[in-house]
Structures are given as C-alpha cells and as structure tokens.
Protein backbone atom coordinates (compact mmCIF):
# COMPACT_ATOMS: atom_id res chain seq x y z
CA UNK A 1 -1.42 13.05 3.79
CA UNK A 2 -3.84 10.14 3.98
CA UNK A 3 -6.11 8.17 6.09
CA UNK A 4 -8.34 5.32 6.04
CA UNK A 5 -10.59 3.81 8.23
CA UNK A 6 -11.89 -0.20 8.10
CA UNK A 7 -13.16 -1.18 10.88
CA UNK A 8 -15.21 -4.71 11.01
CA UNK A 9 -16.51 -7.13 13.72
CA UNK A 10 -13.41 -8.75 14.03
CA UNK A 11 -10.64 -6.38 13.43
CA UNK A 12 -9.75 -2.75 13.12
CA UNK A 13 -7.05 -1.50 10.32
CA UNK A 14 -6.30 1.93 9.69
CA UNK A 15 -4.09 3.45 6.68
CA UNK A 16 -2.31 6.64 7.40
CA UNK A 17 0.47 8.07 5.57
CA UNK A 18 2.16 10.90 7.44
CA UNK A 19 4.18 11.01 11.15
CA UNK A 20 3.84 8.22 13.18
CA UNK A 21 2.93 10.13 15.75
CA UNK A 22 -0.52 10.68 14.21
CA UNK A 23 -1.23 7.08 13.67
CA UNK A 24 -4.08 6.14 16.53
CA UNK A 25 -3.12 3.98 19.60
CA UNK A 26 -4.05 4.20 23.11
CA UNK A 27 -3.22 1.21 25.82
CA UNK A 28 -6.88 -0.18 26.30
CA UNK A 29 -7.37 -0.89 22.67
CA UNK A 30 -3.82 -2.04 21.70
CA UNK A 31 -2.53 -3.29 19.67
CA UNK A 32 -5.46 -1.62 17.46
CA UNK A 33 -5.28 -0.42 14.91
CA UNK A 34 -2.84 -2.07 12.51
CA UNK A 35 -2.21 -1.44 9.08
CA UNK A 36 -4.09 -3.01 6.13
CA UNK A 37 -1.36 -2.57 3.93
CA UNK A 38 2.67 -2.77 3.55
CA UNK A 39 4.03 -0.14 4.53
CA UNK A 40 7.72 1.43 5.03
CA UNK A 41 7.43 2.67 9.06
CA UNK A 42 10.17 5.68 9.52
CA UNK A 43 10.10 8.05 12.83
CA UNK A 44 9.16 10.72 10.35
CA UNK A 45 6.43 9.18 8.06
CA UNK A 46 4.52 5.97 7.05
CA UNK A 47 4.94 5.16 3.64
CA UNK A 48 2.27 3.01 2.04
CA UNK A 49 4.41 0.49 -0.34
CA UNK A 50 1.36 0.84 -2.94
CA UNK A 51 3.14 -0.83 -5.70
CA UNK A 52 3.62 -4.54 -6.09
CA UNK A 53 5.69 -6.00 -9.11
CA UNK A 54 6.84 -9.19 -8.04
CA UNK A 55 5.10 -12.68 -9.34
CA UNK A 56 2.14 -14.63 -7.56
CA UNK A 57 3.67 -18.09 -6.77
CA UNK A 58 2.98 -20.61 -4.44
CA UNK A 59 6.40 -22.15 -3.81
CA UNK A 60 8.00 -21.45 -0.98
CA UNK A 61 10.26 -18.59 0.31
CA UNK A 62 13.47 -18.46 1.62
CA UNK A 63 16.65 -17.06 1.05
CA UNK A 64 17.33 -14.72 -1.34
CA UNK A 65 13.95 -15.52 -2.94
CA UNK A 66 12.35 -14.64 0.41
CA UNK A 67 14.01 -10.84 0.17
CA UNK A 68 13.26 -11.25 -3.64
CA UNK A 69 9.95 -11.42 -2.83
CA UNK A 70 9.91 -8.89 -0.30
CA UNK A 71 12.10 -6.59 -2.21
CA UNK A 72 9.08 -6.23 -5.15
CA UNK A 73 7.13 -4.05 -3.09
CA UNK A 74 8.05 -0.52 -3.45
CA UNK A 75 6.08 3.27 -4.12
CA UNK A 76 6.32 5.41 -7.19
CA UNK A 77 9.52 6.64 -6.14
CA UNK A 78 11.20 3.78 -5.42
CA UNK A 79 11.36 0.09 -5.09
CA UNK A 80 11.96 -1.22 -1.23
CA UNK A 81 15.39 -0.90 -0.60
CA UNK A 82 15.72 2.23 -2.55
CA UNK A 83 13.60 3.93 -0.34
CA UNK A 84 15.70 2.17 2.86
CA UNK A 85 19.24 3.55 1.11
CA UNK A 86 16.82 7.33 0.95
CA UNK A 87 16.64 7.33 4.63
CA UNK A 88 20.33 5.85 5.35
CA UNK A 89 18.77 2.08 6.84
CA UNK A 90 20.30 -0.89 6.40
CA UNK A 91 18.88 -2.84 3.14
CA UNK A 92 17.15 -6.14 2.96
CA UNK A 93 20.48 -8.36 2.36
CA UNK A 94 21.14 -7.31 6.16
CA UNK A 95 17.49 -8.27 7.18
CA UNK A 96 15.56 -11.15 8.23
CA UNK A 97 11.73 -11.65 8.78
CA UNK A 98 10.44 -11.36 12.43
CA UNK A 99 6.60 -12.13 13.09
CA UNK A 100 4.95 -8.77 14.57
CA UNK A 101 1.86 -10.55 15.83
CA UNK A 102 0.84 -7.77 18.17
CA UNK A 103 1.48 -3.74 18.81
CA UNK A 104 5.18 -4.15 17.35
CA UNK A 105 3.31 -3.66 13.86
CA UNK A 106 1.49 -0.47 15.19
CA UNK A 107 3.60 2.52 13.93
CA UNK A 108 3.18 4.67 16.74
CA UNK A 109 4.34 2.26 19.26
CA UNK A 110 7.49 1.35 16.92
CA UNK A 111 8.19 5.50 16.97
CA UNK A 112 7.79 5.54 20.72
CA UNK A 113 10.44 3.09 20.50
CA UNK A 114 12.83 4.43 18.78
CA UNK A 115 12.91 1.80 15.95
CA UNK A 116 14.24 2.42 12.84
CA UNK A 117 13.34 2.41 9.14
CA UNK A 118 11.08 -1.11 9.06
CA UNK A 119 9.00 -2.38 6.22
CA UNK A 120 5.92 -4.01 7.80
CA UNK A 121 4.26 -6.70 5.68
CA UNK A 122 0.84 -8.11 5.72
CA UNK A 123 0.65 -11.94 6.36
CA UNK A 124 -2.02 -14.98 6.83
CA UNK A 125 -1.23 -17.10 9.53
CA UNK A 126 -2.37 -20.52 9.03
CA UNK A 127 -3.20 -22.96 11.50
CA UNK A 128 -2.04 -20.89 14.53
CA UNK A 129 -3.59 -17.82 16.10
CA UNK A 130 -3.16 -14.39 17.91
CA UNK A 131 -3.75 -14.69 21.64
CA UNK A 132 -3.38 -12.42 24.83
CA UNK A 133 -0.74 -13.35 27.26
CA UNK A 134 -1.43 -14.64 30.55
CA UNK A 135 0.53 -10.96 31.94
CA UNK A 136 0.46 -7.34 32.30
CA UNK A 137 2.94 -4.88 31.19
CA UNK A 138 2.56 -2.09 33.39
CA UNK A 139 4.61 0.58 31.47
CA UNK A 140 1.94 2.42 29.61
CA UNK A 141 -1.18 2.30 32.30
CA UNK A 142 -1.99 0.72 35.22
CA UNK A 143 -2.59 -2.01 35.83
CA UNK A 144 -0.79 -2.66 32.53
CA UNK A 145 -1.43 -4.13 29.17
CA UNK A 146 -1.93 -7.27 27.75
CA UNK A 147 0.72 -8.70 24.70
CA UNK A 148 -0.05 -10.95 21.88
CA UNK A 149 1.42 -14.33 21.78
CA UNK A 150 0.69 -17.69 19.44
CA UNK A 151 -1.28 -20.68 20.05
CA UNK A 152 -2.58 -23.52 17.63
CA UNK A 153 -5.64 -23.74 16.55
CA UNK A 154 -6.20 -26.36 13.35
CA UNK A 155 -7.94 -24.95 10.11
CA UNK A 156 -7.74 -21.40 11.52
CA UNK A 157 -6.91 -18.46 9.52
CA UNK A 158 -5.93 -14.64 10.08
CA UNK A 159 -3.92 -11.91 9.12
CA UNK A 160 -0.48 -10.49 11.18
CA UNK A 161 2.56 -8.84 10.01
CA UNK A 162 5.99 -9.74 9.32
CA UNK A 163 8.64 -7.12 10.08
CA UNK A 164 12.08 -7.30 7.76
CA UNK A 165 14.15 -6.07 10.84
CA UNK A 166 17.77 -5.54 11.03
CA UNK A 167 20.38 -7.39 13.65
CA UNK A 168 20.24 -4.10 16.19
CA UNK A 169 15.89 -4.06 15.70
CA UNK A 170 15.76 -7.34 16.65
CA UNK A 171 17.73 -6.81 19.70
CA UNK A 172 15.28 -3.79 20.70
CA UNK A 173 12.25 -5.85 19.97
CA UNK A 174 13.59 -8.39 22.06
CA UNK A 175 14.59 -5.99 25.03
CA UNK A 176 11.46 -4.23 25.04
CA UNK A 177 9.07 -7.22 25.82
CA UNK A 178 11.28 -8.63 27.94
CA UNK A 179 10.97 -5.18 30.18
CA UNK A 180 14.08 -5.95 32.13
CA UNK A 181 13.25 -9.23 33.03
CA UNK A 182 15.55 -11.46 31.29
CA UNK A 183 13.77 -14.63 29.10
CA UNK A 184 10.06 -13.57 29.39
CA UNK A 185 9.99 -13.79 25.66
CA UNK A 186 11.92 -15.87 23.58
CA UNK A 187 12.65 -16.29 19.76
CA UNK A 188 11.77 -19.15 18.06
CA UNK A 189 10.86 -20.81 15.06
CA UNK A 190 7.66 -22.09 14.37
CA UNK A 191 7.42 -25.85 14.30
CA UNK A 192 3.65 -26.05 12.78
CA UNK A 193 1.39 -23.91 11.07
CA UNK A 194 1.60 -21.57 7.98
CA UNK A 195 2.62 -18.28 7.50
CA UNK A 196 2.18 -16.65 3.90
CA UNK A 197 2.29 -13.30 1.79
CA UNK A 198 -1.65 -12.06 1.87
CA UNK A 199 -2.49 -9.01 -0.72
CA UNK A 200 -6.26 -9.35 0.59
CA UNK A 201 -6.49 -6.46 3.13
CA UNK A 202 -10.24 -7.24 3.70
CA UNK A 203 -9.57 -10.96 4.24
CA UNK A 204 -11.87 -11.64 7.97
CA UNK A 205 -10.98 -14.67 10.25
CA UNK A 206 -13.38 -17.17 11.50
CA UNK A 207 -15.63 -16.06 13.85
CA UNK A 208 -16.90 -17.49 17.00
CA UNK A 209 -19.30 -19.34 16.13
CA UNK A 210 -17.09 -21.34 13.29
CA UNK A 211 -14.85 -22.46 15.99
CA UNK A 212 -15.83 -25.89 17.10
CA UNK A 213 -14.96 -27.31 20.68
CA UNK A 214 -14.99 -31.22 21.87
CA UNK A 215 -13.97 -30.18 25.51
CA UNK A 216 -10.14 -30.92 24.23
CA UNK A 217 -9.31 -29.31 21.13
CA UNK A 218 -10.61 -26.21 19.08
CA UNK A 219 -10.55 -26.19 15.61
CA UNK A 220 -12.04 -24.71 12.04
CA UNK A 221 -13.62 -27.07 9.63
CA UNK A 222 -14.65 -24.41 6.91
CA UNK A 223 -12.66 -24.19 3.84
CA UNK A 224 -9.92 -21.78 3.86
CA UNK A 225 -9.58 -19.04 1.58
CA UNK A 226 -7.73 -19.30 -1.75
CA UNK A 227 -4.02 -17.96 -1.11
CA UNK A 228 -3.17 -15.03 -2.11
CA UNK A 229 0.94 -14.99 -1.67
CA UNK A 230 2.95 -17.64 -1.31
CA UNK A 231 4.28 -19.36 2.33
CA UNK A 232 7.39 -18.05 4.51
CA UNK A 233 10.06 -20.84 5.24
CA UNK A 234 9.50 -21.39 8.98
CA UNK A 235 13.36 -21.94 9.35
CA UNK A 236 13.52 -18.24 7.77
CA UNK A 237 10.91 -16.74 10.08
CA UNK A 238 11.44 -15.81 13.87
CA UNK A 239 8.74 -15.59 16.29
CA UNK A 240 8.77 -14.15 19.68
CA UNK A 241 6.41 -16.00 21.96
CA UNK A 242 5.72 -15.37 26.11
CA UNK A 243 7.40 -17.93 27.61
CA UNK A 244 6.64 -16.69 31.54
CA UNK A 245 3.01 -17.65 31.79
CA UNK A 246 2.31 -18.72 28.25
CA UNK A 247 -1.32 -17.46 27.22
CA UNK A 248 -4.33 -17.25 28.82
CA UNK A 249 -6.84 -20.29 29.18
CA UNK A 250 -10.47 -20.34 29.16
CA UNK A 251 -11.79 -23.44 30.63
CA UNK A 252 -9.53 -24.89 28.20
CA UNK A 253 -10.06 -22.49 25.47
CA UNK A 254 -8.50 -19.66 24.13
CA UNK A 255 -9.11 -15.99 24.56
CA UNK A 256 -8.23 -14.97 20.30
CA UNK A 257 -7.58 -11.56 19.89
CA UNK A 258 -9.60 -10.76 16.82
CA UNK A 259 -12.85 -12.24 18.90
CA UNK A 260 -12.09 -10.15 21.67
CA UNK A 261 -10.32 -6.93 22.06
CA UNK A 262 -7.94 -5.52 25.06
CA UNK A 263 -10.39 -4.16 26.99
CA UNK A 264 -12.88 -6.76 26.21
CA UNK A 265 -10.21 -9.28 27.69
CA UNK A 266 -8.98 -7.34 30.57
CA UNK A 267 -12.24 -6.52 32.03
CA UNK A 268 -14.55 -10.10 31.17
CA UNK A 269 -11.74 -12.64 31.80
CA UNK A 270 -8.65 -12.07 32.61
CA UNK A 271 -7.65 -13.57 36.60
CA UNK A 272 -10.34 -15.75 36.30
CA UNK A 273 -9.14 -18.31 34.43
CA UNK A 274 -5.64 -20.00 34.83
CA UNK A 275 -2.70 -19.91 31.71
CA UNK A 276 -1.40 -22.39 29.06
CA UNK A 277 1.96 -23.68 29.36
CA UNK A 278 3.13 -21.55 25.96
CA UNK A 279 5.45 -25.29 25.12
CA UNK A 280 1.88 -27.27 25.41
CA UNK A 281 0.10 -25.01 23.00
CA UNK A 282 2.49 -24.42 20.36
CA UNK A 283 5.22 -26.52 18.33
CA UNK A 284 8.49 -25.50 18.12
CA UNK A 285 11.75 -26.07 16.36
C-alpha cells in the first residue's frame, strides 16, 4: 500500500493505492482530495495506472483514437482494459468520457456509490473553470454540501478529471446529483473552452491575484502553460452542469473552487450573494 500527500495553496491531491474506503473525504472539505494521477477506481482498491506508452501529440481526440489514447495507460500488470477484463468491467469500446469536475473523481465517494470499475484521468481545462453551485445537497450533513459546476473564464487554466464511464455509470452519476429531483443536472457538451490530456500532476492554476476584473468580465492574461497531452473532442466529451440555480455569483464574479475551498465558501459567501443563470455563463452545444 501507498500514500502521498501534495497539498499547495490552491489545491489538495492525494495518491493512495489500497481500498477506497481509506482514501480521505469528509463533507466540509469535499470534493478534496483528488487524485494527482490516473488511476483505475475499483470498490476494492485504487490502482495507480503508473505506466504511460502511448505518443505525445497535439491533434485532436476522438473516436477510436480518443480510447486509443486512453487505452495506453496501464500498470506493470496490465495495460487499461486488461486490468478492466481482471475485474469482469466492461472495456473501453463500451465507454465514453464524462467530465468529473467535482467529488465524482474522489474514490471514496464513487465506493459509497456503488460505482463500478472506472479509470479516472487527469485533465487541463482550458478557458472554463470549477465553480460551487448556487445549492445544497443535504444528504451527507446538514445543512448540506456544495457541488462543482462550470463557468467561463477566458485564458484560465486548471486541472479536473475525465471519467471513461460505461452506459449504466453514467446513468448513476446522473441519478445521484439529481437526488430525486428530476433535471437539476443535465448532460451536455461543451460549446467553448478546452479540455486536454495533462501528465503534469504539479501543474497550479492562476491565482487570485492573476485574475483581472473590468466590472463585466474576468479573465487571465498570463501565458498558459505548454501542453502536455493533447485536446478531447468536445462532441466526444459529456459534461454534467447544475442547471437549477446555475452557480454562485459574487457581485458579478465567481466563487472558483481552487481559490476557495467548501468550507471557505459555505461559511464567507454563500446566501449572500445571488446565482448565475448556468445558460449565461457557459456555451453549449
């Protein structure tokens, strides 16, 4: 068994290889911590996918170049989908990328779930950022937790995960936000931004102070860093995205959630600001 521990200003990542239900989580930090690298999430273990033998290229992804891709990483004892035909899952021919922006990466949520056998991949998005939704999900504490959703911020940069989920793991990831209440969260594609491979696990965002603010728009001027893995076809890639109250708004601003953390959020400003409309701060297709 193995752990490891980066923590930095802006995020928190943790690498564990063992049961899931050793891997860190509790409701007033979520969806902290995340992994730092690809791993294989089972109910019984986390496998780190430590080996890597597919090309660097920056064309982009889709199809069965996408799963290609995907299908390169792998451990010493196996590449991807032998290790999914070890534990009797369905392979990545029967999958299709899903964007785990928030706890839905975090592998001991996914075992409190019930999920199945899901390789979790590290990702830059580009252009768009993690933010809390303008809601509480009152299932693990009261008076509930806040989810991640997406909002648009120009020249921004962070890392997320993309999940290769099966047709019955999308379902459950749909069903479990929603909470019973049909059309809270819906599944989309991505209209703008970037979404890409990243093999830097210590790649940091902007910070604060690097966002800029002309009372309408925020956005990052610095220059981004070099890619390291090449983009996602957006028409390949579902999102799911809060569609109820959209996310929460500042003054105009958004609340990102590598600048501040659950608690942070829940207890400085959330119910005292109002929501964005989640259609007037994010494209769609």
């Amino acid at each position: 068994m193995k752990a490891r521990f980066m923590y930095g200003p802006w995020t928190a990542t943790f690498m564990h290889e063992g049961s899931p239900r050793q891997w860190p989580y509790a409701s007033n930090n979520s969806p902290l911590p995340l992994p730092e690298h690809p791993v294989l999430f089972t109910k019984e273990a986390v496998l780190w996918l430590d080996q890597f033998t597919g090309a660097m290229t920056e064309n982009l992804l889709e199809g069965e170049a996408l799963k290609a891709y995907v299908g390169s990483y792998g451990t010493g004892d196996g590449t991807l989908d032998e290790l999914l035909e070890q534990v009797g899952a369905p392979p990545l021919s029967e999958r299709r990328p899903i964007l785990l922006q928030g706890e839905l990466a975090n592998p001991y949520r996914l075992q409190e779930m019930n999920m199945g056998p899901l390789p979790l991949i590290p990702v830059r998005l580009e252009g768009i950022c993690r933010t809390w939704a303008d809601g509480l999900d009152p299932r693990d504490a009261y008076p509930g937790i806040h989810h991640v959703t997406l909002a648009r911020t120009p020249g921004w940069w962070e890392t997320s995960h993309v999940g290769m989920a099966s047709k019955d793991q999308l379902k459950r990831i749909r069903e479990w936000l929603d909470n019973g209440v049909r059309s809270t969260w819906r599944p989309v594609k991505l209209g703008e931004g970037t979404v890409r491979f990243e093999h830097n696990p210590t790649l940091q965002p902007p910070s604060t102070l690097d966002v800029e603010w002309d009372g309408t728009t925020e956005r990052v001027s610095l220059p981004m860093p070099e890619p390291t893995g090449p983009p996602l076809s957006l028409d390949e890639l579902l999102v799911v995205v809060h569609t109820r109250q959209g996310c929460y708004n500042h003054r105009g601003r958004l609340s990102r959630c590598v600048h501040m953390h659950q608690r942070a959020f829940h207890e400085g400003l959330f119910r005292k600001g109002s929501s964005h409309r989640w259609d007037d701060i994010l494209t769609l297709r």
